[in-house]
Each structure stands twice: as structure tokens, then as C-alpha cells.
PDB file of N, CA and C in Angstrom:
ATOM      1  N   UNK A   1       0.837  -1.198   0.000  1.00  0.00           N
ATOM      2  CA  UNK A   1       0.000   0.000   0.000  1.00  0.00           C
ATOM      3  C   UNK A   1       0.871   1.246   0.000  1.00  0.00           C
ATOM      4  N   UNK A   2       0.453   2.086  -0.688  1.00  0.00           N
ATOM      5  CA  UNK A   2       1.105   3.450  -0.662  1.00  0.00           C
ATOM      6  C   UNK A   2       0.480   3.942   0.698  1.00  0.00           C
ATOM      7  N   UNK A   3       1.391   5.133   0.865  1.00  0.00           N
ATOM      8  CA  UNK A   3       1.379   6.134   1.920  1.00  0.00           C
ATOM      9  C   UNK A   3       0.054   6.907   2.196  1.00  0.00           C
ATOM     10  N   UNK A   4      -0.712   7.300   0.956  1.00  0.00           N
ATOM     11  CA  UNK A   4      -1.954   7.905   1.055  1.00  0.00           C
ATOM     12  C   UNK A   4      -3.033   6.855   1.218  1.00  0.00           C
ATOM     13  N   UNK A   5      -2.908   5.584   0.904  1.00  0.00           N
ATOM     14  CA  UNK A   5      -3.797   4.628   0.804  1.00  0.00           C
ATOM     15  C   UNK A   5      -3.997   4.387   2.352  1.00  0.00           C
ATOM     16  N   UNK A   6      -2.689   3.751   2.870  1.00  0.00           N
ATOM     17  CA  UNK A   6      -2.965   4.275   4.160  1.00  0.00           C
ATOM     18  C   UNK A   6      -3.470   4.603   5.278  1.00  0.00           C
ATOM     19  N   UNK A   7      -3.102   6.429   4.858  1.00  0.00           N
ATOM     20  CA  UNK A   7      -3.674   7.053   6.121  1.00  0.00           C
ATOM     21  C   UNK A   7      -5.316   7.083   5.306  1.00  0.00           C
ATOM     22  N   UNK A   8      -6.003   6.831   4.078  1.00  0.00           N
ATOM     23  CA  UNK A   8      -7.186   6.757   4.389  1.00  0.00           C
ATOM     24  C   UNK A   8      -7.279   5.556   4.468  1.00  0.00           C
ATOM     25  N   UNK A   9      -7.178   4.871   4.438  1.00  0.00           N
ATOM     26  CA  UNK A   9      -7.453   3.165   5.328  1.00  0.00           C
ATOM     27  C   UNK A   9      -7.479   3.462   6.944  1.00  0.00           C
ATOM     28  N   UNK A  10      -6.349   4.075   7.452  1.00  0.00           N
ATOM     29  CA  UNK A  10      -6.676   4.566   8.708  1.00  0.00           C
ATOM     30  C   UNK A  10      -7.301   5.587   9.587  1.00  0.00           C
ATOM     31  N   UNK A  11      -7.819   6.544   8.568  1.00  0.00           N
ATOM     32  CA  UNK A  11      -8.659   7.375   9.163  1.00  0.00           C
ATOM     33  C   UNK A  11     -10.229   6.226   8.691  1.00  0.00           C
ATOM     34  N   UNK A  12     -10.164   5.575   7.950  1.00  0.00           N
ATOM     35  CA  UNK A  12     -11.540   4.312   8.179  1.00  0.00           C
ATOM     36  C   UNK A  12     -11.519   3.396   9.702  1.00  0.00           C
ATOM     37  N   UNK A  13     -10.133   3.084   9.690  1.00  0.00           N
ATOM     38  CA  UNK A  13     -10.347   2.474  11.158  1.00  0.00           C
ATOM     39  C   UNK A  13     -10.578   3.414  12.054  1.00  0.00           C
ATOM     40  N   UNK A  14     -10.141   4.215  11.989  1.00  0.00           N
ATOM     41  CA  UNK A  14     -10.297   5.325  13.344  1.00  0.00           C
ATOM     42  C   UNK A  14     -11.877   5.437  13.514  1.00  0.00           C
ATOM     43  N   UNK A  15     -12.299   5.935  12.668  1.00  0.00           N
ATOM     44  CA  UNK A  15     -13.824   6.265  12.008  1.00  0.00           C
ATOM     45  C   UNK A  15     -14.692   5.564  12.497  1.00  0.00           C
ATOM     46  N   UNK A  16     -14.388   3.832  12.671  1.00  0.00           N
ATOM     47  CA  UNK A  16     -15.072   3.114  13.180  1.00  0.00           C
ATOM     48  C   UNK A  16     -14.946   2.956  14.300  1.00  0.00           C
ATOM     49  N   UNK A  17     -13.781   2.851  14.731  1.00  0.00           N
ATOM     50  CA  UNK A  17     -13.201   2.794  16.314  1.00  0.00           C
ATOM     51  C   UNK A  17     -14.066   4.152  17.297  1.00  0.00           C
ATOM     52  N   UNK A  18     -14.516   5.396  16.110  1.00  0.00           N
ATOM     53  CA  UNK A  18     -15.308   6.272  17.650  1.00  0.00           C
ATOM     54  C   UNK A  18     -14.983   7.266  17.794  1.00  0.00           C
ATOM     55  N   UNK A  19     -13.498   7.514  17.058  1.00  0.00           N
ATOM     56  CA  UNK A  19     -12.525   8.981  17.105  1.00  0.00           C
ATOM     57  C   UNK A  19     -13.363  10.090  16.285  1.00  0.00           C
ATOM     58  N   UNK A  20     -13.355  11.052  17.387  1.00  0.00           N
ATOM     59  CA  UNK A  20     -14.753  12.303  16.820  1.00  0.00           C
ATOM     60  C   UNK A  20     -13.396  13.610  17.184  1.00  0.00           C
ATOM     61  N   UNK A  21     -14.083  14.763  15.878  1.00  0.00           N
ATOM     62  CA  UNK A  21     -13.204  16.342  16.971  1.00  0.00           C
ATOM     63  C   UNK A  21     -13.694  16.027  18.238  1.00  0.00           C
ATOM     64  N   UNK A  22     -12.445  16.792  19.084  1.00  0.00           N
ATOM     65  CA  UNK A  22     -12.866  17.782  20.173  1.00  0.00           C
ATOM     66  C   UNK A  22     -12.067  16.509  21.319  1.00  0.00           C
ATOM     67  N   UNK A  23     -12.241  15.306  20.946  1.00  0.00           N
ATOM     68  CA  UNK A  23     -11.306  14.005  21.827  1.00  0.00           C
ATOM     69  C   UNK A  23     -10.269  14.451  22.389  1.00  0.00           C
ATOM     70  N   UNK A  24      -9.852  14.012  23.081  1.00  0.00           N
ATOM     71  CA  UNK A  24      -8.904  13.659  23.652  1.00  0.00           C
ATOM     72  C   UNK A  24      -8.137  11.962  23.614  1.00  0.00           C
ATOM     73  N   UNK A  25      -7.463  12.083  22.879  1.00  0.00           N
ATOM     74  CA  UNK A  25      -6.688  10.662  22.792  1.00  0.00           C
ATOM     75  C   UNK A  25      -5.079  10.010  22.925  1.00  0.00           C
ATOM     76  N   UNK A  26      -5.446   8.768  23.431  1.00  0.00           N
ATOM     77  CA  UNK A  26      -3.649   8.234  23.746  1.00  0.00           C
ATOM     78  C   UNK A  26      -3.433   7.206  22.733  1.00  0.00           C
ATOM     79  N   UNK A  27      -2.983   7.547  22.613  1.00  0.00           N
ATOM     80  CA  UNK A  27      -2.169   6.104  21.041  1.00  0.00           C
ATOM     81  C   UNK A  27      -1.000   5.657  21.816  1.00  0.00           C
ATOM     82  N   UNK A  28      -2.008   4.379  22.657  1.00  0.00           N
ATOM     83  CA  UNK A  28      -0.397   3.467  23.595  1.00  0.00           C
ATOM     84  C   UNK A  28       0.154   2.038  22.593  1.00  0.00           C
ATOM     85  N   UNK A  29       1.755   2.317  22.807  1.00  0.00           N
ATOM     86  CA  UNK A  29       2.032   1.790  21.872  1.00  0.00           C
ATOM     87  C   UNK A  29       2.030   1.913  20.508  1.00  0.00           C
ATOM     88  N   UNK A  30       2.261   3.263  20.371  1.00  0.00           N
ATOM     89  CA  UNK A  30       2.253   4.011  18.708  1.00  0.00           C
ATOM     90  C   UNK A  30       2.730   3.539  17.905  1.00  0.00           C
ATOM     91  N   UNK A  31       4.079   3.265  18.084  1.00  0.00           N
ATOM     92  CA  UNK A  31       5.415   2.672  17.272  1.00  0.00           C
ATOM     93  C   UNK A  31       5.729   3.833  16.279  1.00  0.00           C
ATOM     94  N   UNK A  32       5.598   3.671  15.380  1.00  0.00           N
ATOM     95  CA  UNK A  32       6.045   5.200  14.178  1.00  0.00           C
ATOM     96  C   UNK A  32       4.934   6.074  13.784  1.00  0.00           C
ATOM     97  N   UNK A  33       3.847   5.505  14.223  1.00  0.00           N
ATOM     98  CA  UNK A  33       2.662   6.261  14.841  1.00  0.00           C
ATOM     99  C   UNK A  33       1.569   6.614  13.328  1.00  0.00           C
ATOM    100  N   UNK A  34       1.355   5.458  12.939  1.00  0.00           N
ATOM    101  CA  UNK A  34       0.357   5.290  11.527  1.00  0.00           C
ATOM    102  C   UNK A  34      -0.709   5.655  11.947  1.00  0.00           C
ATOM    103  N   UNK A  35      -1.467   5.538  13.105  1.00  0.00           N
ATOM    104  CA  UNK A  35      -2.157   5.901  13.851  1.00  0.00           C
ATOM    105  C   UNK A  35      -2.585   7.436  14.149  1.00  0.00           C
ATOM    106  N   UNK A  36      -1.675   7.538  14.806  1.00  0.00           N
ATOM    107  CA  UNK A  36      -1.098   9.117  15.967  1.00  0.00           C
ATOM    108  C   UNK A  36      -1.684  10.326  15.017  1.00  0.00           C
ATOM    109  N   UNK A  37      -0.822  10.376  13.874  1.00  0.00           N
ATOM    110  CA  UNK A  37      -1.045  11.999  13.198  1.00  0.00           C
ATOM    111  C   UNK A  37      -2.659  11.657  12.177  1.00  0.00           C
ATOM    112  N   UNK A  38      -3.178  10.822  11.864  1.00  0.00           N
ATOM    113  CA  UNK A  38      -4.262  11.001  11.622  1.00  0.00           C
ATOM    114  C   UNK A  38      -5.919  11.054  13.037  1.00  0.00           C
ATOM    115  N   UNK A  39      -5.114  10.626  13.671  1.00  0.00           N
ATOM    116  CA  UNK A  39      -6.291  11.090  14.836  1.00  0.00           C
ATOM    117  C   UNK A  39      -6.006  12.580  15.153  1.00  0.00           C
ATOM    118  N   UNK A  40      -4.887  12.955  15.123  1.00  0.00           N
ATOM    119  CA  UNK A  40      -4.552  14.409  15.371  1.00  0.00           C
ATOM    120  C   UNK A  40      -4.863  14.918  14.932  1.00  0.00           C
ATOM    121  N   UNK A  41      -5.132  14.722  13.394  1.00  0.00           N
ATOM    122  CA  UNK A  41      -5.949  15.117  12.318  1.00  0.00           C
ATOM    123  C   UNK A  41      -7.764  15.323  12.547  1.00  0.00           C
ATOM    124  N   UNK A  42      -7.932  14.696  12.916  1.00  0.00           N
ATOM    125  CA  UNK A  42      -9.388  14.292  13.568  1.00  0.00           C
ATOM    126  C   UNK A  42      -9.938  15.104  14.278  1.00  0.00           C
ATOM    127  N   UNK A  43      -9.069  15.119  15.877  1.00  0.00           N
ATOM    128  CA  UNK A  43      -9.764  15.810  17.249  1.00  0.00           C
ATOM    129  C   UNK A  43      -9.254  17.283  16.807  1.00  0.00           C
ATOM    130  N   UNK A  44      -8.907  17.471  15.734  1.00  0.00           N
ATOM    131  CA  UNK A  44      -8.241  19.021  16.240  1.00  0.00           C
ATOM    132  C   UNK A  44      -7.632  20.009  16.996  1.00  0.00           C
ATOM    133  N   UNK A  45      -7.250  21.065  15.972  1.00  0.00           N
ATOM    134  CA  UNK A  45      -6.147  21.783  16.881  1.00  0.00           C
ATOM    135  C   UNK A  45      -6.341  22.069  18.834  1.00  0.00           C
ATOM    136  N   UNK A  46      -7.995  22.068  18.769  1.00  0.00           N
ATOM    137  CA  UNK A  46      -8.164  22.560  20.540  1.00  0.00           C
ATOM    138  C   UNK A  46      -7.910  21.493  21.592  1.00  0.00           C
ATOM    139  N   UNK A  47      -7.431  19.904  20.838  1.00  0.00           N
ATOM    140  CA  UNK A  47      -7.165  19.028  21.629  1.00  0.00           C
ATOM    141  C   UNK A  47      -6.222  18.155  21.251  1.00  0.00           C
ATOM    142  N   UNK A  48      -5.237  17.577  22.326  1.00  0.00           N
ATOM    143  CA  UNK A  48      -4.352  16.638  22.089  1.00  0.00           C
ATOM    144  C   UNK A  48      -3.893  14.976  21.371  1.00  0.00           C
ATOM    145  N   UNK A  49      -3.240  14.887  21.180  1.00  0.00           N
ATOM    146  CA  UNK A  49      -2.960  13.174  21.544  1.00  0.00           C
ATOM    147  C   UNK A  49      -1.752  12.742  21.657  1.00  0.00           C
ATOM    148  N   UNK A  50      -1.733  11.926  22.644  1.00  0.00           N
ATOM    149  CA  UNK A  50      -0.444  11.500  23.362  1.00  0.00           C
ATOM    150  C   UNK A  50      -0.180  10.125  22.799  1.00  0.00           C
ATOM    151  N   UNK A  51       1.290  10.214  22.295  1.00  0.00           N
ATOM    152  CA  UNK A  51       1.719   9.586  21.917  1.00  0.00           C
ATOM    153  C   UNK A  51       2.470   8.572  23.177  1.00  0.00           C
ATOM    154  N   UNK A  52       2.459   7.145  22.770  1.00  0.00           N
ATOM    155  CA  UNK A  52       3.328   6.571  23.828  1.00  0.00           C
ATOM    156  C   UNK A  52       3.639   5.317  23.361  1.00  0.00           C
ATOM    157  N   UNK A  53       5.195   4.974  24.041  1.00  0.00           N
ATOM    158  CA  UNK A  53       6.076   3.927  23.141  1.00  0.00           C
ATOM    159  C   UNK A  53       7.282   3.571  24.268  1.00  0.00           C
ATOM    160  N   UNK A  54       7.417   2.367  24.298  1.00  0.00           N
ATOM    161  CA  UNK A  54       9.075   1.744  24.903  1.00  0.00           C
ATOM    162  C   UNK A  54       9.786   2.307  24.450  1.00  0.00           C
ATOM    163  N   UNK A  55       9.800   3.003  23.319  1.00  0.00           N
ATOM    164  CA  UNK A  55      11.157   2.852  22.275  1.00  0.00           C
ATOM    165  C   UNK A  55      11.690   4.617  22.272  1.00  0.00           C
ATOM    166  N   UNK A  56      12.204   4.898  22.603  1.00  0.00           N
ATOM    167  CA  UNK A  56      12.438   6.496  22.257  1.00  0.00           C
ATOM    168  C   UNK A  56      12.669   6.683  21.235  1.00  0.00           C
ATOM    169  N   UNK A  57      13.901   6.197  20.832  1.00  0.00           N
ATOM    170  CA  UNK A  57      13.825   6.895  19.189  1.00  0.00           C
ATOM    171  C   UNK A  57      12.863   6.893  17.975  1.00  0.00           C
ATOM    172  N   UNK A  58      12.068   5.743  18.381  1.00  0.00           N
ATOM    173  CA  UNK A  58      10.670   5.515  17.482  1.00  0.00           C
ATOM    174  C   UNK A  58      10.071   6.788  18.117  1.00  0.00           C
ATOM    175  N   UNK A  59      10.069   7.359  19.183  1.00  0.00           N
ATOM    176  CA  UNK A  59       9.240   8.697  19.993  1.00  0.00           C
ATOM    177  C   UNK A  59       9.733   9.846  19.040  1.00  0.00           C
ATOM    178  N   UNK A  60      10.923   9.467  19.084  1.00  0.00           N
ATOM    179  CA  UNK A  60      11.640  10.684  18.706  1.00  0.00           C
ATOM    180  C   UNK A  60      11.354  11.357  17.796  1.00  0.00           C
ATOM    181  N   UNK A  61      11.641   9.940  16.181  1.00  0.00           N
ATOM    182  CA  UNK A  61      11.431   9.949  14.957  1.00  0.00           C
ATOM    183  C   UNK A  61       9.663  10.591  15.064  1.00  0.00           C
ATOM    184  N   UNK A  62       8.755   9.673  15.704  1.00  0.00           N
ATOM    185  CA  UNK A  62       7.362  10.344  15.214  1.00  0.00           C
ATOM    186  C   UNK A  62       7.327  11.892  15.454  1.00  0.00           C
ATOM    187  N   UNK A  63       7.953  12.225  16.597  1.00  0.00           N
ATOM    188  CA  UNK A  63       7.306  14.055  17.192  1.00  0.00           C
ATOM    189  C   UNK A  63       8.252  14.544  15.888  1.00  0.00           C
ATOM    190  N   UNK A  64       9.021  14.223  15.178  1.00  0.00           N
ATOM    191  CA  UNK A  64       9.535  14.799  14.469  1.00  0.00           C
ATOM    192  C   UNK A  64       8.385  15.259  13.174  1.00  0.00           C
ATOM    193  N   UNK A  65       8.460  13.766  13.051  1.00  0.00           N
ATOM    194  CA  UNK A  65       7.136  13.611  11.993  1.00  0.00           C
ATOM    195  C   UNK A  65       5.926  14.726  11.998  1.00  0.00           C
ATOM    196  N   UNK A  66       5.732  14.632  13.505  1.00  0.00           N
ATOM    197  CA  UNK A  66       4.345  15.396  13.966  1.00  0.00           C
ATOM    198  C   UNK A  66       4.659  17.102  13.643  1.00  0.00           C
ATOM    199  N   UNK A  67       5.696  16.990  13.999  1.00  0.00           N
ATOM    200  CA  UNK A  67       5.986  18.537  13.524  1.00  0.00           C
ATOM    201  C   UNK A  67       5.633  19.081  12.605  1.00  0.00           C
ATOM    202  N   UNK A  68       5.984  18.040  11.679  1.00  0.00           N
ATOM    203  CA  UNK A  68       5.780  18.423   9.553  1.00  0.00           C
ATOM    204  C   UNK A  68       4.686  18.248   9.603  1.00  0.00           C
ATOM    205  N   UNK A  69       3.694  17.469   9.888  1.00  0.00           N
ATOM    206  CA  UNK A  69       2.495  17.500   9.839  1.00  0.00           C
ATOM    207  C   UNK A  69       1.973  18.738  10.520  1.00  0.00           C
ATOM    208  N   UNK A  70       2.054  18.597  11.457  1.00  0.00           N
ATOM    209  CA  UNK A  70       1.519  20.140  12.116  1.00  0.00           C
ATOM    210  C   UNK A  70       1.394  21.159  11.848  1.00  0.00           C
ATOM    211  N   UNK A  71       3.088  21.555  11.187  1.00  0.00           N
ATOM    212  CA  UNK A  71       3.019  22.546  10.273  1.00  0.00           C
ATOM    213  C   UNK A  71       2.236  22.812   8.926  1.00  0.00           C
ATOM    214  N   UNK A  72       1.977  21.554   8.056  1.00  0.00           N
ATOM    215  CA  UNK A  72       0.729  21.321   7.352  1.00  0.00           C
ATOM    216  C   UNK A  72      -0.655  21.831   7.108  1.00  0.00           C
ATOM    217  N   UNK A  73      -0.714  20.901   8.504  1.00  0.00           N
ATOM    218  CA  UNK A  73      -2.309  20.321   9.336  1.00  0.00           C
ATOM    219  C   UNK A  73      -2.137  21.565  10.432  1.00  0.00           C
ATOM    220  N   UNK A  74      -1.946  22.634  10.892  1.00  0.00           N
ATOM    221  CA  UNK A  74      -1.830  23.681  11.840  1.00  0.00           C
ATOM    222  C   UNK A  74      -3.156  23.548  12.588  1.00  0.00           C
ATOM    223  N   UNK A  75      -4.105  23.803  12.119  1.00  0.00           N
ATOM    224  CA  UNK A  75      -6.128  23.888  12.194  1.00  0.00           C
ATOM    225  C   UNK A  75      -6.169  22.268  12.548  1.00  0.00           C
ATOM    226  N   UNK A  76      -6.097  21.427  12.419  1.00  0.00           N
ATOM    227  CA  UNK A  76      -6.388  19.940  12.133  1.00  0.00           C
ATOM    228  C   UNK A  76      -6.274  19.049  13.351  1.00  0.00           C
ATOM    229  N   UNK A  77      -5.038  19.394  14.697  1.00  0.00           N
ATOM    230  CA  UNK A  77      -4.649  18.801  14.679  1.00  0.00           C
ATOM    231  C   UNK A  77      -2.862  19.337  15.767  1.00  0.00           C
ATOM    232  N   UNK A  78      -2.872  18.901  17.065  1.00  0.00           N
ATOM    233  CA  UNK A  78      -1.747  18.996  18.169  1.00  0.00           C
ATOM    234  C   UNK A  78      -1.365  18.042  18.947  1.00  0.00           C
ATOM    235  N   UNK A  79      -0.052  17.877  18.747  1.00  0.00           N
ATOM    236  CA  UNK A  79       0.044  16.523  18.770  1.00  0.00           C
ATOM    237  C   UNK A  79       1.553  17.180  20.235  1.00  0.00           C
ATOM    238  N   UNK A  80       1.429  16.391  21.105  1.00  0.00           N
ATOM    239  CA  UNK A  80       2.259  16.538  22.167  1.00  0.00           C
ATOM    240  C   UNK A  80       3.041  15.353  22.628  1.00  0.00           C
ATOM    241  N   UNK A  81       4.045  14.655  23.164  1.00  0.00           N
ATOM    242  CA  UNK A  81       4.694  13.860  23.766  1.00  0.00           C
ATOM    243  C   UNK A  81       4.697  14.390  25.344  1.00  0.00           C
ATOM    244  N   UNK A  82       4.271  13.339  26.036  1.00  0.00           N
ATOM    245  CA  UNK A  82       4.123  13.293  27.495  1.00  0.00           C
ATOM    246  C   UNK A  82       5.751  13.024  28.152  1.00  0.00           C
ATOM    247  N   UNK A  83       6.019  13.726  29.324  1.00  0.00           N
ATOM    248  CA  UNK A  83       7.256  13.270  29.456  1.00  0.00           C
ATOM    249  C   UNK A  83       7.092  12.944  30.727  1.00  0.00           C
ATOM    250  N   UNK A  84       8.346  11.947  31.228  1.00  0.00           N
ATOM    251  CA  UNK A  84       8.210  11.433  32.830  1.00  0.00           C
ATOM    252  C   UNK A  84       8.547  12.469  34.060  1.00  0.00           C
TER     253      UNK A  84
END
């Protein structure tokens, strides 16, 4: 599957799963977070989603990710990393 196929394949799962604006959501166990920036996409800019992972540099790599998206998706979509 391509990259756009995808995230709309996964904004279908999300879709079904319940994810509405305005949520608040945790994506445990993100991994590179196929997930993460299309729910961010979703609940919009006035609300979060927390990303979470064993792995830091998989953390790392996504908030990176989330950035470019963000910058994008600005209106769409805030995406934060929780720290200990």
C-alpha cells in the first residue's frame, strides 16, 4: 500500500473505532505512529494526543514527523509527547 492509501485506510479504522473532533486521545504503543497523526488530524487543533512507546527513538522519529504535519495540518490537529 502506498502512503496515502494508508492514512485513508486509517482514518476508516479510526472512524469506526469512535474517534470524533474535540477528543482527547492516547495512542499506547504508537510505534512510528500510523495511527497518531491522523487522529490528530481528527480531534483538532483545541485538543491533544499523546503519543506513547518503549522505544524512544521511534518517539523521537514520530514528534519529528508530527511537527511536519503540524506545520501542514496547523487547524487539524496537536500533537504533544508526554514526558516522565
Amino acid at each position: 500500500m502506498r502512503k496515502k492509501e494508508l492514512e485513508v485506510y486509517a482514518f476508516e479504522i479510526l472512524e469506526k473505532a469512535g474517534i470524533k473532533r474535540g477528543q482527547i486521545v492516547l495512542d499506547f504503543g504508537c510505534g512510528s505512529g500510523a495511527y497518531t497523526i491522523p487522529v490528530a488530524k481528527i480531534v483538532g487543533g483545541e485538543r491533544k494526543v499523546y503519543a506513547l512507546d518503549k522505544n524512544k527513538k521511534t518517539l523521537d522519529e514520530l514528534m519529528q514527523r508530527a511537527e511536519l504535519a503540524s506545520q501542514q495540518y496547523r487547524k487539524n490537529g496537536h500533537m504533544r509527547r508526554a514526558r516522565n
